[in-house]
C-alpha atoms as a PDB file:
ATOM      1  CA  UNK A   1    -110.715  -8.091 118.949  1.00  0.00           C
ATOM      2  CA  UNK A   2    -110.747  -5.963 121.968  1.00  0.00           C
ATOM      3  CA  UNK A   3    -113.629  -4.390 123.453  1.00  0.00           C
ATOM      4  CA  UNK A   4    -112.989  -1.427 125.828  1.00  0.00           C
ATOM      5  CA  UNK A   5    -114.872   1.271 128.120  1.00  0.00           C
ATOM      6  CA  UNK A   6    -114.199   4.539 126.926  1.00  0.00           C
ATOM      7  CA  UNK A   7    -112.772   6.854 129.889  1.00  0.00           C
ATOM      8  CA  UNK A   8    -110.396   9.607 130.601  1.00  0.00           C
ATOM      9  CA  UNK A   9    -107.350   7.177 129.199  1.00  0.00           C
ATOM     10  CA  UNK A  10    -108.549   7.335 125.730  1.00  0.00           C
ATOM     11  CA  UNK A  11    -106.874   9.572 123.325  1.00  0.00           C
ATOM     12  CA  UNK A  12    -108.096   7.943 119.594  1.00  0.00           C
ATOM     13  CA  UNK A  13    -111.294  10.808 119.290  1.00  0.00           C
ATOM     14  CA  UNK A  14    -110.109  11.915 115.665  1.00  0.00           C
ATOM     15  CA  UNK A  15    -110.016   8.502 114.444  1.00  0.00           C
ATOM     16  CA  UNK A  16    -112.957   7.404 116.315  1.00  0.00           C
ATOM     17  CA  UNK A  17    -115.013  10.132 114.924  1.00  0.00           C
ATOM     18  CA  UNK A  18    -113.419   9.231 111.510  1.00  0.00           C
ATOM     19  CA  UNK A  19    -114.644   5.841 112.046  1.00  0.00           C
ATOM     20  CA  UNK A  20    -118.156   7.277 113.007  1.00  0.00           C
ATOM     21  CA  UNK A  21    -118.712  10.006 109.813  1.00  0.00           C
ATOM     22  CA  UNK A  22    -117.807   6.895 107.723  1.00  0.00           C
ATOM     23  CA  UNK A  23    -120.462   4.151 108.780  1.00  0.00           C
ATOM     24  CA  UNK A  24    -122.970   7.119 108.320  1.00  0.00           C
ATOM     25  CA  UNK A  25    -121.360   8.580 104.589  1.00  0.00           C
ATOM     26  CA  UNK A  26    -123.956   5.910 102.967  1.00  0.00           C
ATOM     27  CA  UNK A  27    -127.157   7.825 104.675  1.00  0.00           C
ATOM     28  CA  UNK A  28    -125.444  11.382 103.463  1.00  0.00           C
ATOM     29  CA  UNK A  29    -128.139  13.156 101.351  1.00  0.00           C
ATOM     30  CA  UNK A  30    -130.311   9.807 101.875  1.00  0.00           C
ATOM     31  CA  UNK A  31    -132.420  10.427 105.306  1.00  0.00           C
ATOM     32  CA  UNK A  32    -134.334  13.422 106.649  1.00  0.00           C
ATOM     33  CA  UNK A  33    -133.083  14.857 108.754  1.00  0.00           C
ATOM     34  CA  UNK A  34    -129.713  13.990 108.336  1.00  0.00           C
ATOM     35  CA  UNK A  35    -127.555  12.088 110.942  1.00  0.00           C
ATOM     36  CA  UNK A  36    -126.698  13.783 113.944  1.00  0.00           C
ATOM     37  CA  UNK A  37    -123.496  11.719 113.311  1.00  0.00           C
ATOM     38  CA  UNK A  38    -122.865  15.001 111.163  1.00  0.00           C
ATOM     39  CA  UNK A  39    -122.420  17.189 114.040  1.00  0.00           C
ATOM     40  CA  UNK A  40    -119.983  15.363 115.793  1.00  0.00           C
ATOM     41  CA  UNK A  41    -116.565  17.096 116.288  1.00  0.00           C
ATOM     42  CA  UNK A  42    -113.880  15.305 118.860  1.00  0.00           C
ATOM     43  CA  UNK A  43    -114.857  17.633 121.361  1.00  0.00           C
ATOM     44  CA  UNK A  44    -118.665  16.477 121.254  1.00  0.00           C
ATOM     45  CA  UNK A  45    -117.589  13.265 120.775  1.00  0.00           C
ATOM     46  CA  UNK A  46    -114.841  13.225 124.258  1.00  0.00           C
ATOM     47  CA  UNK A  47    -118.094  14.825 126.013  1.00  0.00           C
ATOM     48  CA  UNK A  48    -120.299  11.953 124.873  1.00  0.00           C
ATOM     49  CA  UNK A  49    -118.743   9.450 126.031  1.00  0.00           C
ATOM     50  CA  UNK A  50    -118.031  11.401 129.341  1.00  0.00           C
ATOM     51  CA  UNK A  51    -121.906  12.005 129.581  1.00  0.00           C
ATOM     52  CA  UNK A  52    -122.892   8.634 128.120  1.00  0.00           C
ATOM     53  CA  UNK A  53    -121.360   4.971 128.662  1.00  0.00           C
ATOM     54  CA  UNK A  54    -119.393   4.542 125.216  1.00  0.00           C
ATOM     55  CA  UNK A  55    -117.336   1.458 124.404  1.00  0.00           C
ATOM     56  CA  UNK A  56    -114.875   0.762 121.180  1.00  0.00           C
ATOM     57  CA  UNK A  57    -113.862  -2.107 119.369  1.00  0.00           C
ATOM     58  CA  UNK A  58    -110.297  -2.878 118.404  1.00  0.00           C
ATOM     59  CA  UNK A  59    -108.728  -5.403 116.191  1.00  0.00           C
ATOM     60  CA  UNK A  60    -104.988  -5.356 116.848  1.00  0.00           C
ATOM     61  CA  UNK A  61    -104.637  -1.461 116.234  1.00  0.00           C
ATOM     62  CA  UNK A  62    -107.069  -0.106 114.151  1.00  0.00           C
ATOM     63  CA  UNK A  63    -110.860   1.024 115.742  1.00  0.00           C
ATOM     64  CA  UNK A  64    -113.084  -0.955 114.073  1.00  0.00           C
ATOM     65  CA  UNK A  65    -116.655  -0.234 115.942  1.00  0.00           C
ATOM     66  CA  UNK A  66    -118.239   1.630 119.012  1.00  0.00           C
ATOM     67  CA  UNK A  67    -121.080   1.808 120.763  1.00  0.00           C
ATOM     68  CA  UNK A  68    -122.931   4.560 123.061  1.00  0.00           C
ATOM     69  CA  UNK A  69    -125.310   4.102 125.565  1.00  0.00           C
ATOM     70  CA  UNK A  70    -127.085   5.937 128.097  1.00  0.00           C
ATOM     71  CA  UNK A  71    -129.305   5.323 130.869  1.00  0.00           C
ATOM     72  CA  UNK A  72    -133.435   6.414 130.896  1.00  0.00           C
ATOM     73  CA  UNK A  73    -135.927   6.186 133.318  1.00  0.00           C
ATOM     74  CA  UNK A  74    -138.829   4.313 131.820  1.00  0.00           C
ATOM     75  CA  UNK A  75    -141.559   6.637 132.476  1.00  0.00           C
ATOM     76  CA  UNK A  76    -144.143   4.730 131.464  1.00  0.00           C
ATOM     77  CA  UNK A  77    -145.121   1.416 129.879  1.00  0.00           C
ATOM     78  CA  UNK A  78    -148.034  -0.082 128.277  1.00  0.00           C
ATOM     79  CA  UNK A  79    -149.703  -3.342 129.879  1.00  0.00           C
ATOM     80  CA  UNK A  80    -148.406  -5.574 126.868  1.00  0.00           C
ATOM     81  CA  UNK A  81    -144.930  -4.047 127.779  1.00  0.00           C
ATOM     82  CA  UNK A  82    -145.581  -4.818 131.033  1.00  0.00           C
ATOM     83  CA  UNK A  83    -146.613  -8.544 130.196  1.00  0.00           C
ATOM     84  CA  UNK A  84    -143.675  -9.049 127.597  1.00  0.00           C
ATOM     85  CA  UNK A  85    -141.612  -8.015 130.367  1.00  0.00           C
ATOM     86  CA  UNK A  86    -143.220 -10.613 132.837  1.00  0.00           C
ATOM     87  CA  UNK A  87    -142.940 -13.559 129.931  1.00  0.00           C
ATOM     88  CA  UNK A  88    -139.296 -12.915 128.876  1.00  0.00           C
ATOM     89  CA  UNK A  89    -138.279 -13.228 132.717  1.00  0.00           C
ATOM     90  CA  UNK A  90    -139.976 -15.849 132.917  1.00  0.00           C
ATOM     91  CA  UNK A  91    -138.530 -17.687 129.913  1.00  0.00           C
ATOM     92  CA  UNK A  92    -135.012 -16.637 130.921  1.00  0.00           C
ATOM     93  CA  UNK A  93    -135.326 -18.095 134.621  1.00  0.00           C
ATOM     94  CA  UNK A  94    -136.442 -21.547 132.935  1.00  0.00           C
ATOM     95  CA  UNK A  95    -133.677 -21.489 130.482  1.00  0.00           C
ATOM     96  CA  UNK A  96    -135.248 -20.596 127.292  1.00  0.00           C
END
């Protein structure tokens, strides 16, 4: 399995936003509202992933995941946020 960035190279948006409309065909007709997976077309999808940081996953040929991200200030955070924060760095600088 291969893991790449999405960029300007990539050329697979009709079978990536096949792959997309069928991990969500379960939750058809099953959440409110409905996926905004739905109102994907490849255009949408190409400026997604232009907007956002989007990676796939390949296994020889075939797409076989992906993954969107995109970046947020934190505008604010509670004081047990805050304190989570403080303990997880903590933990993670002593190895836990």
């Amino acid at each position: 399995m291969t893991i790449i960035r999405l960029d300007h190279s990539f050329t697979r948006w009709d079978e990536l936003l096949a792959l997309i409309l069928a991990a969500f065909a379960s939750m058809n007709g099953r959440i409110d509202p409905p996926s905004s997976a739905l109102k994907l077309t490849t255009e949408s999808l190409a400026e997604k992933a232009r907007a956002e940081i989007g990676h796939v996953a390949i296994d020889g040929e075939k797409l076989i995941g992906c993954l969107f991200l995109h970046r947020r200030p934190i505008v604010s955070m509670s004081a047990s946020s805050l304190s989570c924060l403080r303990y997880r760095a903590r933990a993670s600088a002593s190895g836990c």
